[in-house]
Protein backbone atom coordinates (compact mmCIF):
# COMPACT_ATOMS: atom_id res chain seq x y z
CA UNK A 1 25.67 -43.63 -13.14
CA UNK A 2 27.90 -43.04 -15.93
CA UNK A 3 24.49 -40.73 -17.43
CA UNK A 4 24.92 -38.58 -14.60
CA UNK A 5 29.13 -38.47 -14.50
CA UNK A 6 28.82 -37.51 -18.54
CA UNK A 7 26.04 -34.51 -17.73
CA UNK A 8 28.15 -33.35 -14.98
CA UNK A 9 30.98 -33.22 -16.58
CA UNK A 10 29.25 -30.91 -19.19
CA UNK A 11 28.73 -28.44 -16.32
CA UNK A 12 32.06 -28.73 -14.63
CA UNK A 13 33.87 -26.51 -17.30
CA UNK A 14 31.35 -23.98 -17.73
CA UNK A 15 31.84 -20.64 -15.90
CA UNK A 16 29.38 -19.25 -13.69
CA UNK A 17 27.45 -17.14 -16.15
CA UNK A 18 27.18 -19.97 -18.54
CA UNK A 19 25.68 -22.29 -16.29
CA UNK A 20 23.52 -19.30 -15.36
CA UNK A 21 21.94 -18.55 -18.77
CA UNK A 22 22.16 -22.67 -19.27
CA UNK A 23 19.67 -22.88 -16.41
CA UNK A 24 17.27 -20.43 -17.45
CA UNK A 25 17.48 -21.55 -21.13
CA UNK A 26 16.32 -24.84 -19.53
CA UNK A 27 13.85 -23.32 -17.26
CA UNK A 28 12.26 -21.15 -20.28
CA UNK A 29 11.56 -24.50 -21.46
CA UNK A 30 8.90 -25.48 -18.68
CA UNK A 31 7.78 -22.05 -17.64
CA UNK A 32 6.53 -18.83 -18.57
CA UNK A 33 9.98 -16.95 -16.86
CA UNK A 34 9.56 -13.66 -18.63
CA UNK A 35 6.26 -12.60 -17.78
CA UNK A 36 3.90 -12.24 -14.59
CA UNK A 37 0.40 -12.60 -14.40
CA UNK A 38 -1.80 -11.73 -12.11
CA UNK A 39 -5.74 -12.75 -10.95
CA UNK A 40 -7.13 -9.27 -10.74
CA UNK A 41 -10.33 -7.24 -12.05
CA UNK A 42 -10.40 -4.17 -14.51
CA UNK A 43 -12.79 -1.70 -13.53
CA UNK A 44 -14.27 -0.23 -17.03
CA UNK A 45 -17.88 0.77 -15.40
CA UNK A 46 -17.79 -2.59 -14.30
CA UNK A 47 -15.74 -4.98 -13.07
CA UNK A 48 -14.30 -8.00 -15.41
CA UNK A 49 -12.36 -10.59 -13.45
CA UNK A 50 -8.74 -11.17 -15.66
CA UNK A 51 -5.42 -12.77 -15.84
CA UNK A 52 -2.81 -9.61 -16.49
CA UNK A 53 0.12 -10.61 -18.02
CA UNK A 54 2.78 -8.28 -17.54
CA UNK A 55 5.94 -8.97 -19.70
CA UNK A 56 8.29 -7.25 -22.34
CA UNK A 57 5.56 -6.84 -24.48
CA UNK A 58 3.63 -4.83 -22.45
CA UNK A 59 0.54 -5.49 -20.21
CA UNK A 60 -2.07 -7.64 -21.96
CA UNK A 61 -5.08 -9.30 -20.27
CA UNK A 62 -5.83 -12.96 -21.02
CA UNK A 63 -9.88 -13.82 -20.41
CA UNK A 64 -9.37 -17.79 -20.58
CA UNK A 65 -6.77 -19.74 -20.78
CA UNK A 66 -7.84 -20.61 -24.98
CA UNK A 67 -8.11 -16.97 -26.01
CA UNK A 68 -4.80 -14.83 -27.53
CA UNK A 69 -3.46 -12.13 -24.92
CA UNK A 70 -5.27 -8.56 -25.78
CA UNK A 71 -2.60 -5.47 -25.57
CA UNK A 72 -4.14 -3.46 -22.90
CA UNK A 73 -0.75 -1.50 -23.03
CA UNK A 74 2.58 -0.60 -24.20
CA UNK A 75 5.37 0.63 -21.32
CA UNK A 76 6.39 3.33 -23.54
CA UNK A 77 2.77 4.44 -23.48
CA UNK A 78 2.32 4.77 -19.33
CA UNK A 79 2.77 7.92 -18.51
CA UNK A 80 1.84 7.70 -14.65
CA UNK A 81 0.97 5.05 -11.59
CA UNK A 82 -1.01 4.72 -8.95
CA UNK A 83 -1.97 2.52 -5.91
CA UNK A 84 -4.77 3.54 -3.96
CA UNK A 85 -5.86 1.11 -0.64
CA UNK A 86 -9.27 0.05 -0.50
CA UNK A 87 -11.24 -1.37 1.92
CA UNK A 88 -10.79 -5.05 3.28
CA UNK A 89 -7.35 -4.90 2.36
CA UNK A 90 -7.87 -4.47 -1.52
CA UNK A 91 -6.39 -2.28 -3.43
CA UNK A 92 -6.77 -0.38 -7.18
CA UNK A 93 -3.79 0.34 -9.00
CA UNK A 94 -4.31 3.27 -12.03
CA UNK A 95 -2.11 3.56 -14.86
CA UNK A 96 -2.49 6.79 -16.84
CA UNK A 97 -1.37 6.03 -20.25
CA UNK A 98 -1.06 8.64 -23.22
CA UNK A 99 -4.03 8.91 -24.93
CA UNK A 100 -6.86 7.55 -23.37
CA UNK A 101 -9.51 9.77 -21.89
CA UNK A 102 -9.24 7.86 -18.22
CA UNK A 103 -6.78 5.87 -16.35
CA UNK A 104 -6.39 1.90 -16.65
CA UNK A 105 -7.74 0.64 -13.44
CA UNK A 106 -6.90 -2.22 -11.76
CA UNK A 107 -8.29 -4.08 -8.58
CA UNK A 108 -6.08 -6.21 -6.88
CA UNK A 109 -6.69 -8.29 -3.83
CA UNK A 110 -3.43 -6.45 -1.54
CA UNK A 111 -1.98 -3.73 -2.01
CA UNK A 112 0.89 -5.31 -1.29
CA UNK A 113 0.39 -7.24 -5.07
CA UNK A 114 -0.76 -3.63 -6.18
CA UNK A 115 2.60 -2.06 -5.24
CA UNK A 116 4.33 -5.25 -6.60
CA UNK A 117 2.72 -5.01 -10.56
CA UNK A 118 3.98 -1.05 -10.19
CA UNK A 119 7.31 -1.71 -8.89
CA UNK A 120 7.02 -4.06 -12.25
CA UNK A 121 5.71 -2.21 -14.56
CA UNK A 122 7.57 1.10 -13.67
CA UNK A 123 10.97 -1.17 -14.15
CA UNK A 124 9.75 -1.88 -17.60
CA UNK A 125 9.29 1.51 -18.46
CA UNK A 126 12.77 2.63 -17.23
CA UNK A 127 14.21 -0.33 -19.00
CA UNK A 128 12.77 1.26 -22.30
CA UNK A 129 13.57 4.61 -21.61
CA UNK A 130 16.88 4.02 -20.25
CA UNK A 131 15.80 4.90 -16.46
CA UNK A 132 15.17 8.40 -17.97
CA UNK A 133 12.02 8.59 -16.22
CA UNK A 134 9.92 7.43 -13.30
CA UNK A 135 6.46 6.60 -13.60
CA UNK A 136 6.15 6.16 -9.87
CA UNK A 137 5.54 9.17 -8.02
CA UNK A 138 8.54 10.70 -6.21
CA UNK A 139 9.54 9.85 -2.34
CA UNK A 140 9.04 13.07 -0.38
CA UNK A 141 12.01 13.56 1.32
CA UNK A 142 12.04 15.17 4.63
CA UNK A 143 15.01 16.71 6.16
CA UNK A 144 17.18 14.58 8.30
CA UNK A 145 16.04 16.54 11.25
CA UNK A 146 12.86 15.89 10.77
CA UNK A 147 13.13 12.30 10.25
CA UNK A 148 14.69 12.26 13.25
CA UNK A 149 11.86 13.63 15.64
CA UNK A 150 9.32 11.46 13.52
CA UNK A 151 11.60 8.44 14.64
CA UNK A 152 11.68 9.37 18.21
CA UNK A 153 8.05 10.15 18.32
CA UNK A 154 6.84 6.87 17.31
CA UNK A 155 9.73 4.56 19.15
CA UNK A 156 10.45 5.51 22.96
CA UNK A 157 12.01 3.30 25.34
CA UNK A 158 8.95 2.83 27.06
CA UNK A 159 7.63 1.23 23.58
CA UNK A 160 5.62 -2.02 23.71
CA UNK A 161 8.17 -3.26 21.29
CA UNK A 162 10.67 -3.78 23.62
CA UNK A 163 8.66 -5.76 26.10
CA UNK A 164 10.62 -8.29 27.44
CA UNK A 165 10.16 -11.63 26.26
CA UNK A 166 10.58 -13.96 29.35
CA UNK A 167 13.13 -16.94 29.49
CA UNK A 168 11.00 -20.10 30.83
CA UNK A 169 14.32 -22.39 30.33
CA UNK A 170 15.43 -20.07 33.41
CA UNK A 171 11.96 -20.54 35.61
CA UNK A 172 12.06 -24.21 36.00
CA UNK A 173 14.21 -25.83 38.71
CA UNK A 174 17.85 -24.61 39.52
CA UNK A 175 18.42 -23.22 36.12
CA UNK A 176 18.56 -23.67 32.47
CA UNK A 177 17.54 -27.26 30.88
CA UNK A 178 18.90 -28.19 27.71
CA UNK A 179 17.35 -31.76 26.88
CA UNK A 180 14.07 -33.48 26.69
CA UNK A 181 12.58 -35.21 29.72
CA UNK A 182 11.98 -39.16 29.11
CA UNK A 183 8.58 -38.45 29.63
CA UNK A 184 7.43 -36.21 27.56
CA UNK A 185 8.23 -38.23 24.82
CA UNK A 186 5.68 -40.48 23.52
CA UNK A 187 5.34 -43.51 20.93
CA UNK A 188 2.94 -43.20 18.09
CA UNK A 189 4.14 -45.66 15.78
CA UNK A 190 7.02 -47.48 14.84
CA UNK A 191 8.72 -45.86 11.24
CA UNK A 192 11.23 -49.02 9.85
CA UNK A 193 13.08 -50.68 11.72
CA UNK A 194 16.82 -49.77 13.56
C-alpha cells in the first residue's frame, strides 16, 4: 500500500504534459509507438507478401521478423500517392517517388487501410517539408451551389433512411413497459453466494 501511495505521489505534482510524455516514455518501453506496420504485398512483377513499417525513418519493409528493415523509401523522396480500389474490397496504393522508373506499389487488403498508410505517409512528408506540400491529390471543390443540388439529389424526404423505426415498448398492452417480466428470467447457475 505504501508502494502505491509513494508512486502516486510522484504523479500528483507533475503537470499534465509531464505525465503525458512520462506515459509514453513508459509506453516506448513495451511497444513499437513510433512506427506502423502493416501485412500487405508489393507488387514488383510479382507479388511478395511484407510487413511495411512506416515510421520517421521512412517506409522500410521487414520480410521476417529476424531480418534488418530494408529502406524501401525516404518521405522526402515521395513525390506523389495513390489509392486505387480493387476488386473484393482490396485495394493498391502507388507511391511515385523521385527517381525510380515506376511507382512503389502496394496491395492492401481495404482500402480503407490503403487510405490510412497515405493519410500516414503524406503527414510524414508535410512534417519534413514543413506542410509545404501535399502528396495527396487535391479535393475538387465544387461550388456551394452545386453541392447543394448533389445533396438534395441523393437525400429526399421520401429516402429509405428515414424509415421509421417502430416503438414495440408502445405495441404491447396499455402502453410503455419499463421492467422485466418474472418470467422471462431464467436460472442457469448460481455465481457465489449473496
Amino acid at each position: 500500500r505504501k508502494m502505491i501511495q509513494q508512486t502516486f505521489q510522484q504523479y500528483a505534482s507533475l503537470r499534465e504534459e509531464e505525465c503525458v510524455m512520462k506515459f509514453f516514455n513508459t509506453l516506448a518501453g513495451f511497444a513499437n509507438i513510433d512506427q506502423e506496420t502493416y501485412r500487405c504485398e508489393l507488387i514488383q512483377g510479382w507479388n511478395i507478401t511484407v510487413d511495411l513499417v512506416i515510421g520517421p525513418k521512412g517506409i522500410r519493409q521487414l520480410t521476417s521478423q529476424d531480418a534488418k528493415p530494408t529502406c524501401l523509401a525516404e518521405f522526402k523522396q515521395i513525390r506523389s500517392i495513390r489509392c486505387l480500389p480493387l476488386e473484393e474490397g482490396q485495394a493498391v496504393l502507388q507511391l511515385g517517388i523521385e527517381g525510380a522508373p515506376q511507382a512503389l506499389s502496394i496491395k492492401t487488403s481495404s482500402l480503407a487501410e490503403a487510405e490510412n498508410m497515405a493519410d500516414l505517409i503524406d503527414g510524414y512528408c508535410r512534417l519534413q517539408d514543413g506542410e509545404k506540400r501535399n502528396s495527396l491529390p487535391q479535393i475538387p471543390m465544387l461550388n456551394l451551389e452545386a453541392r447543394r443540388s448533389h445533396l438534395s439529389e441523393s437525400c429526399s424526404i421520401e429516402s429509405d433512411i428515414y424509415a421509421e423505426i417502430p416503438d414495440e415498448t408502445l405495441r404491447r398492452t396499455g402502453g410503455p413497459q419499463y421492467g422485466i417480466a418474472r418470467e422471462d428470467v431464467v436460472l442457469n447457475r448460481i455465481l457465489g453466494e449473496g
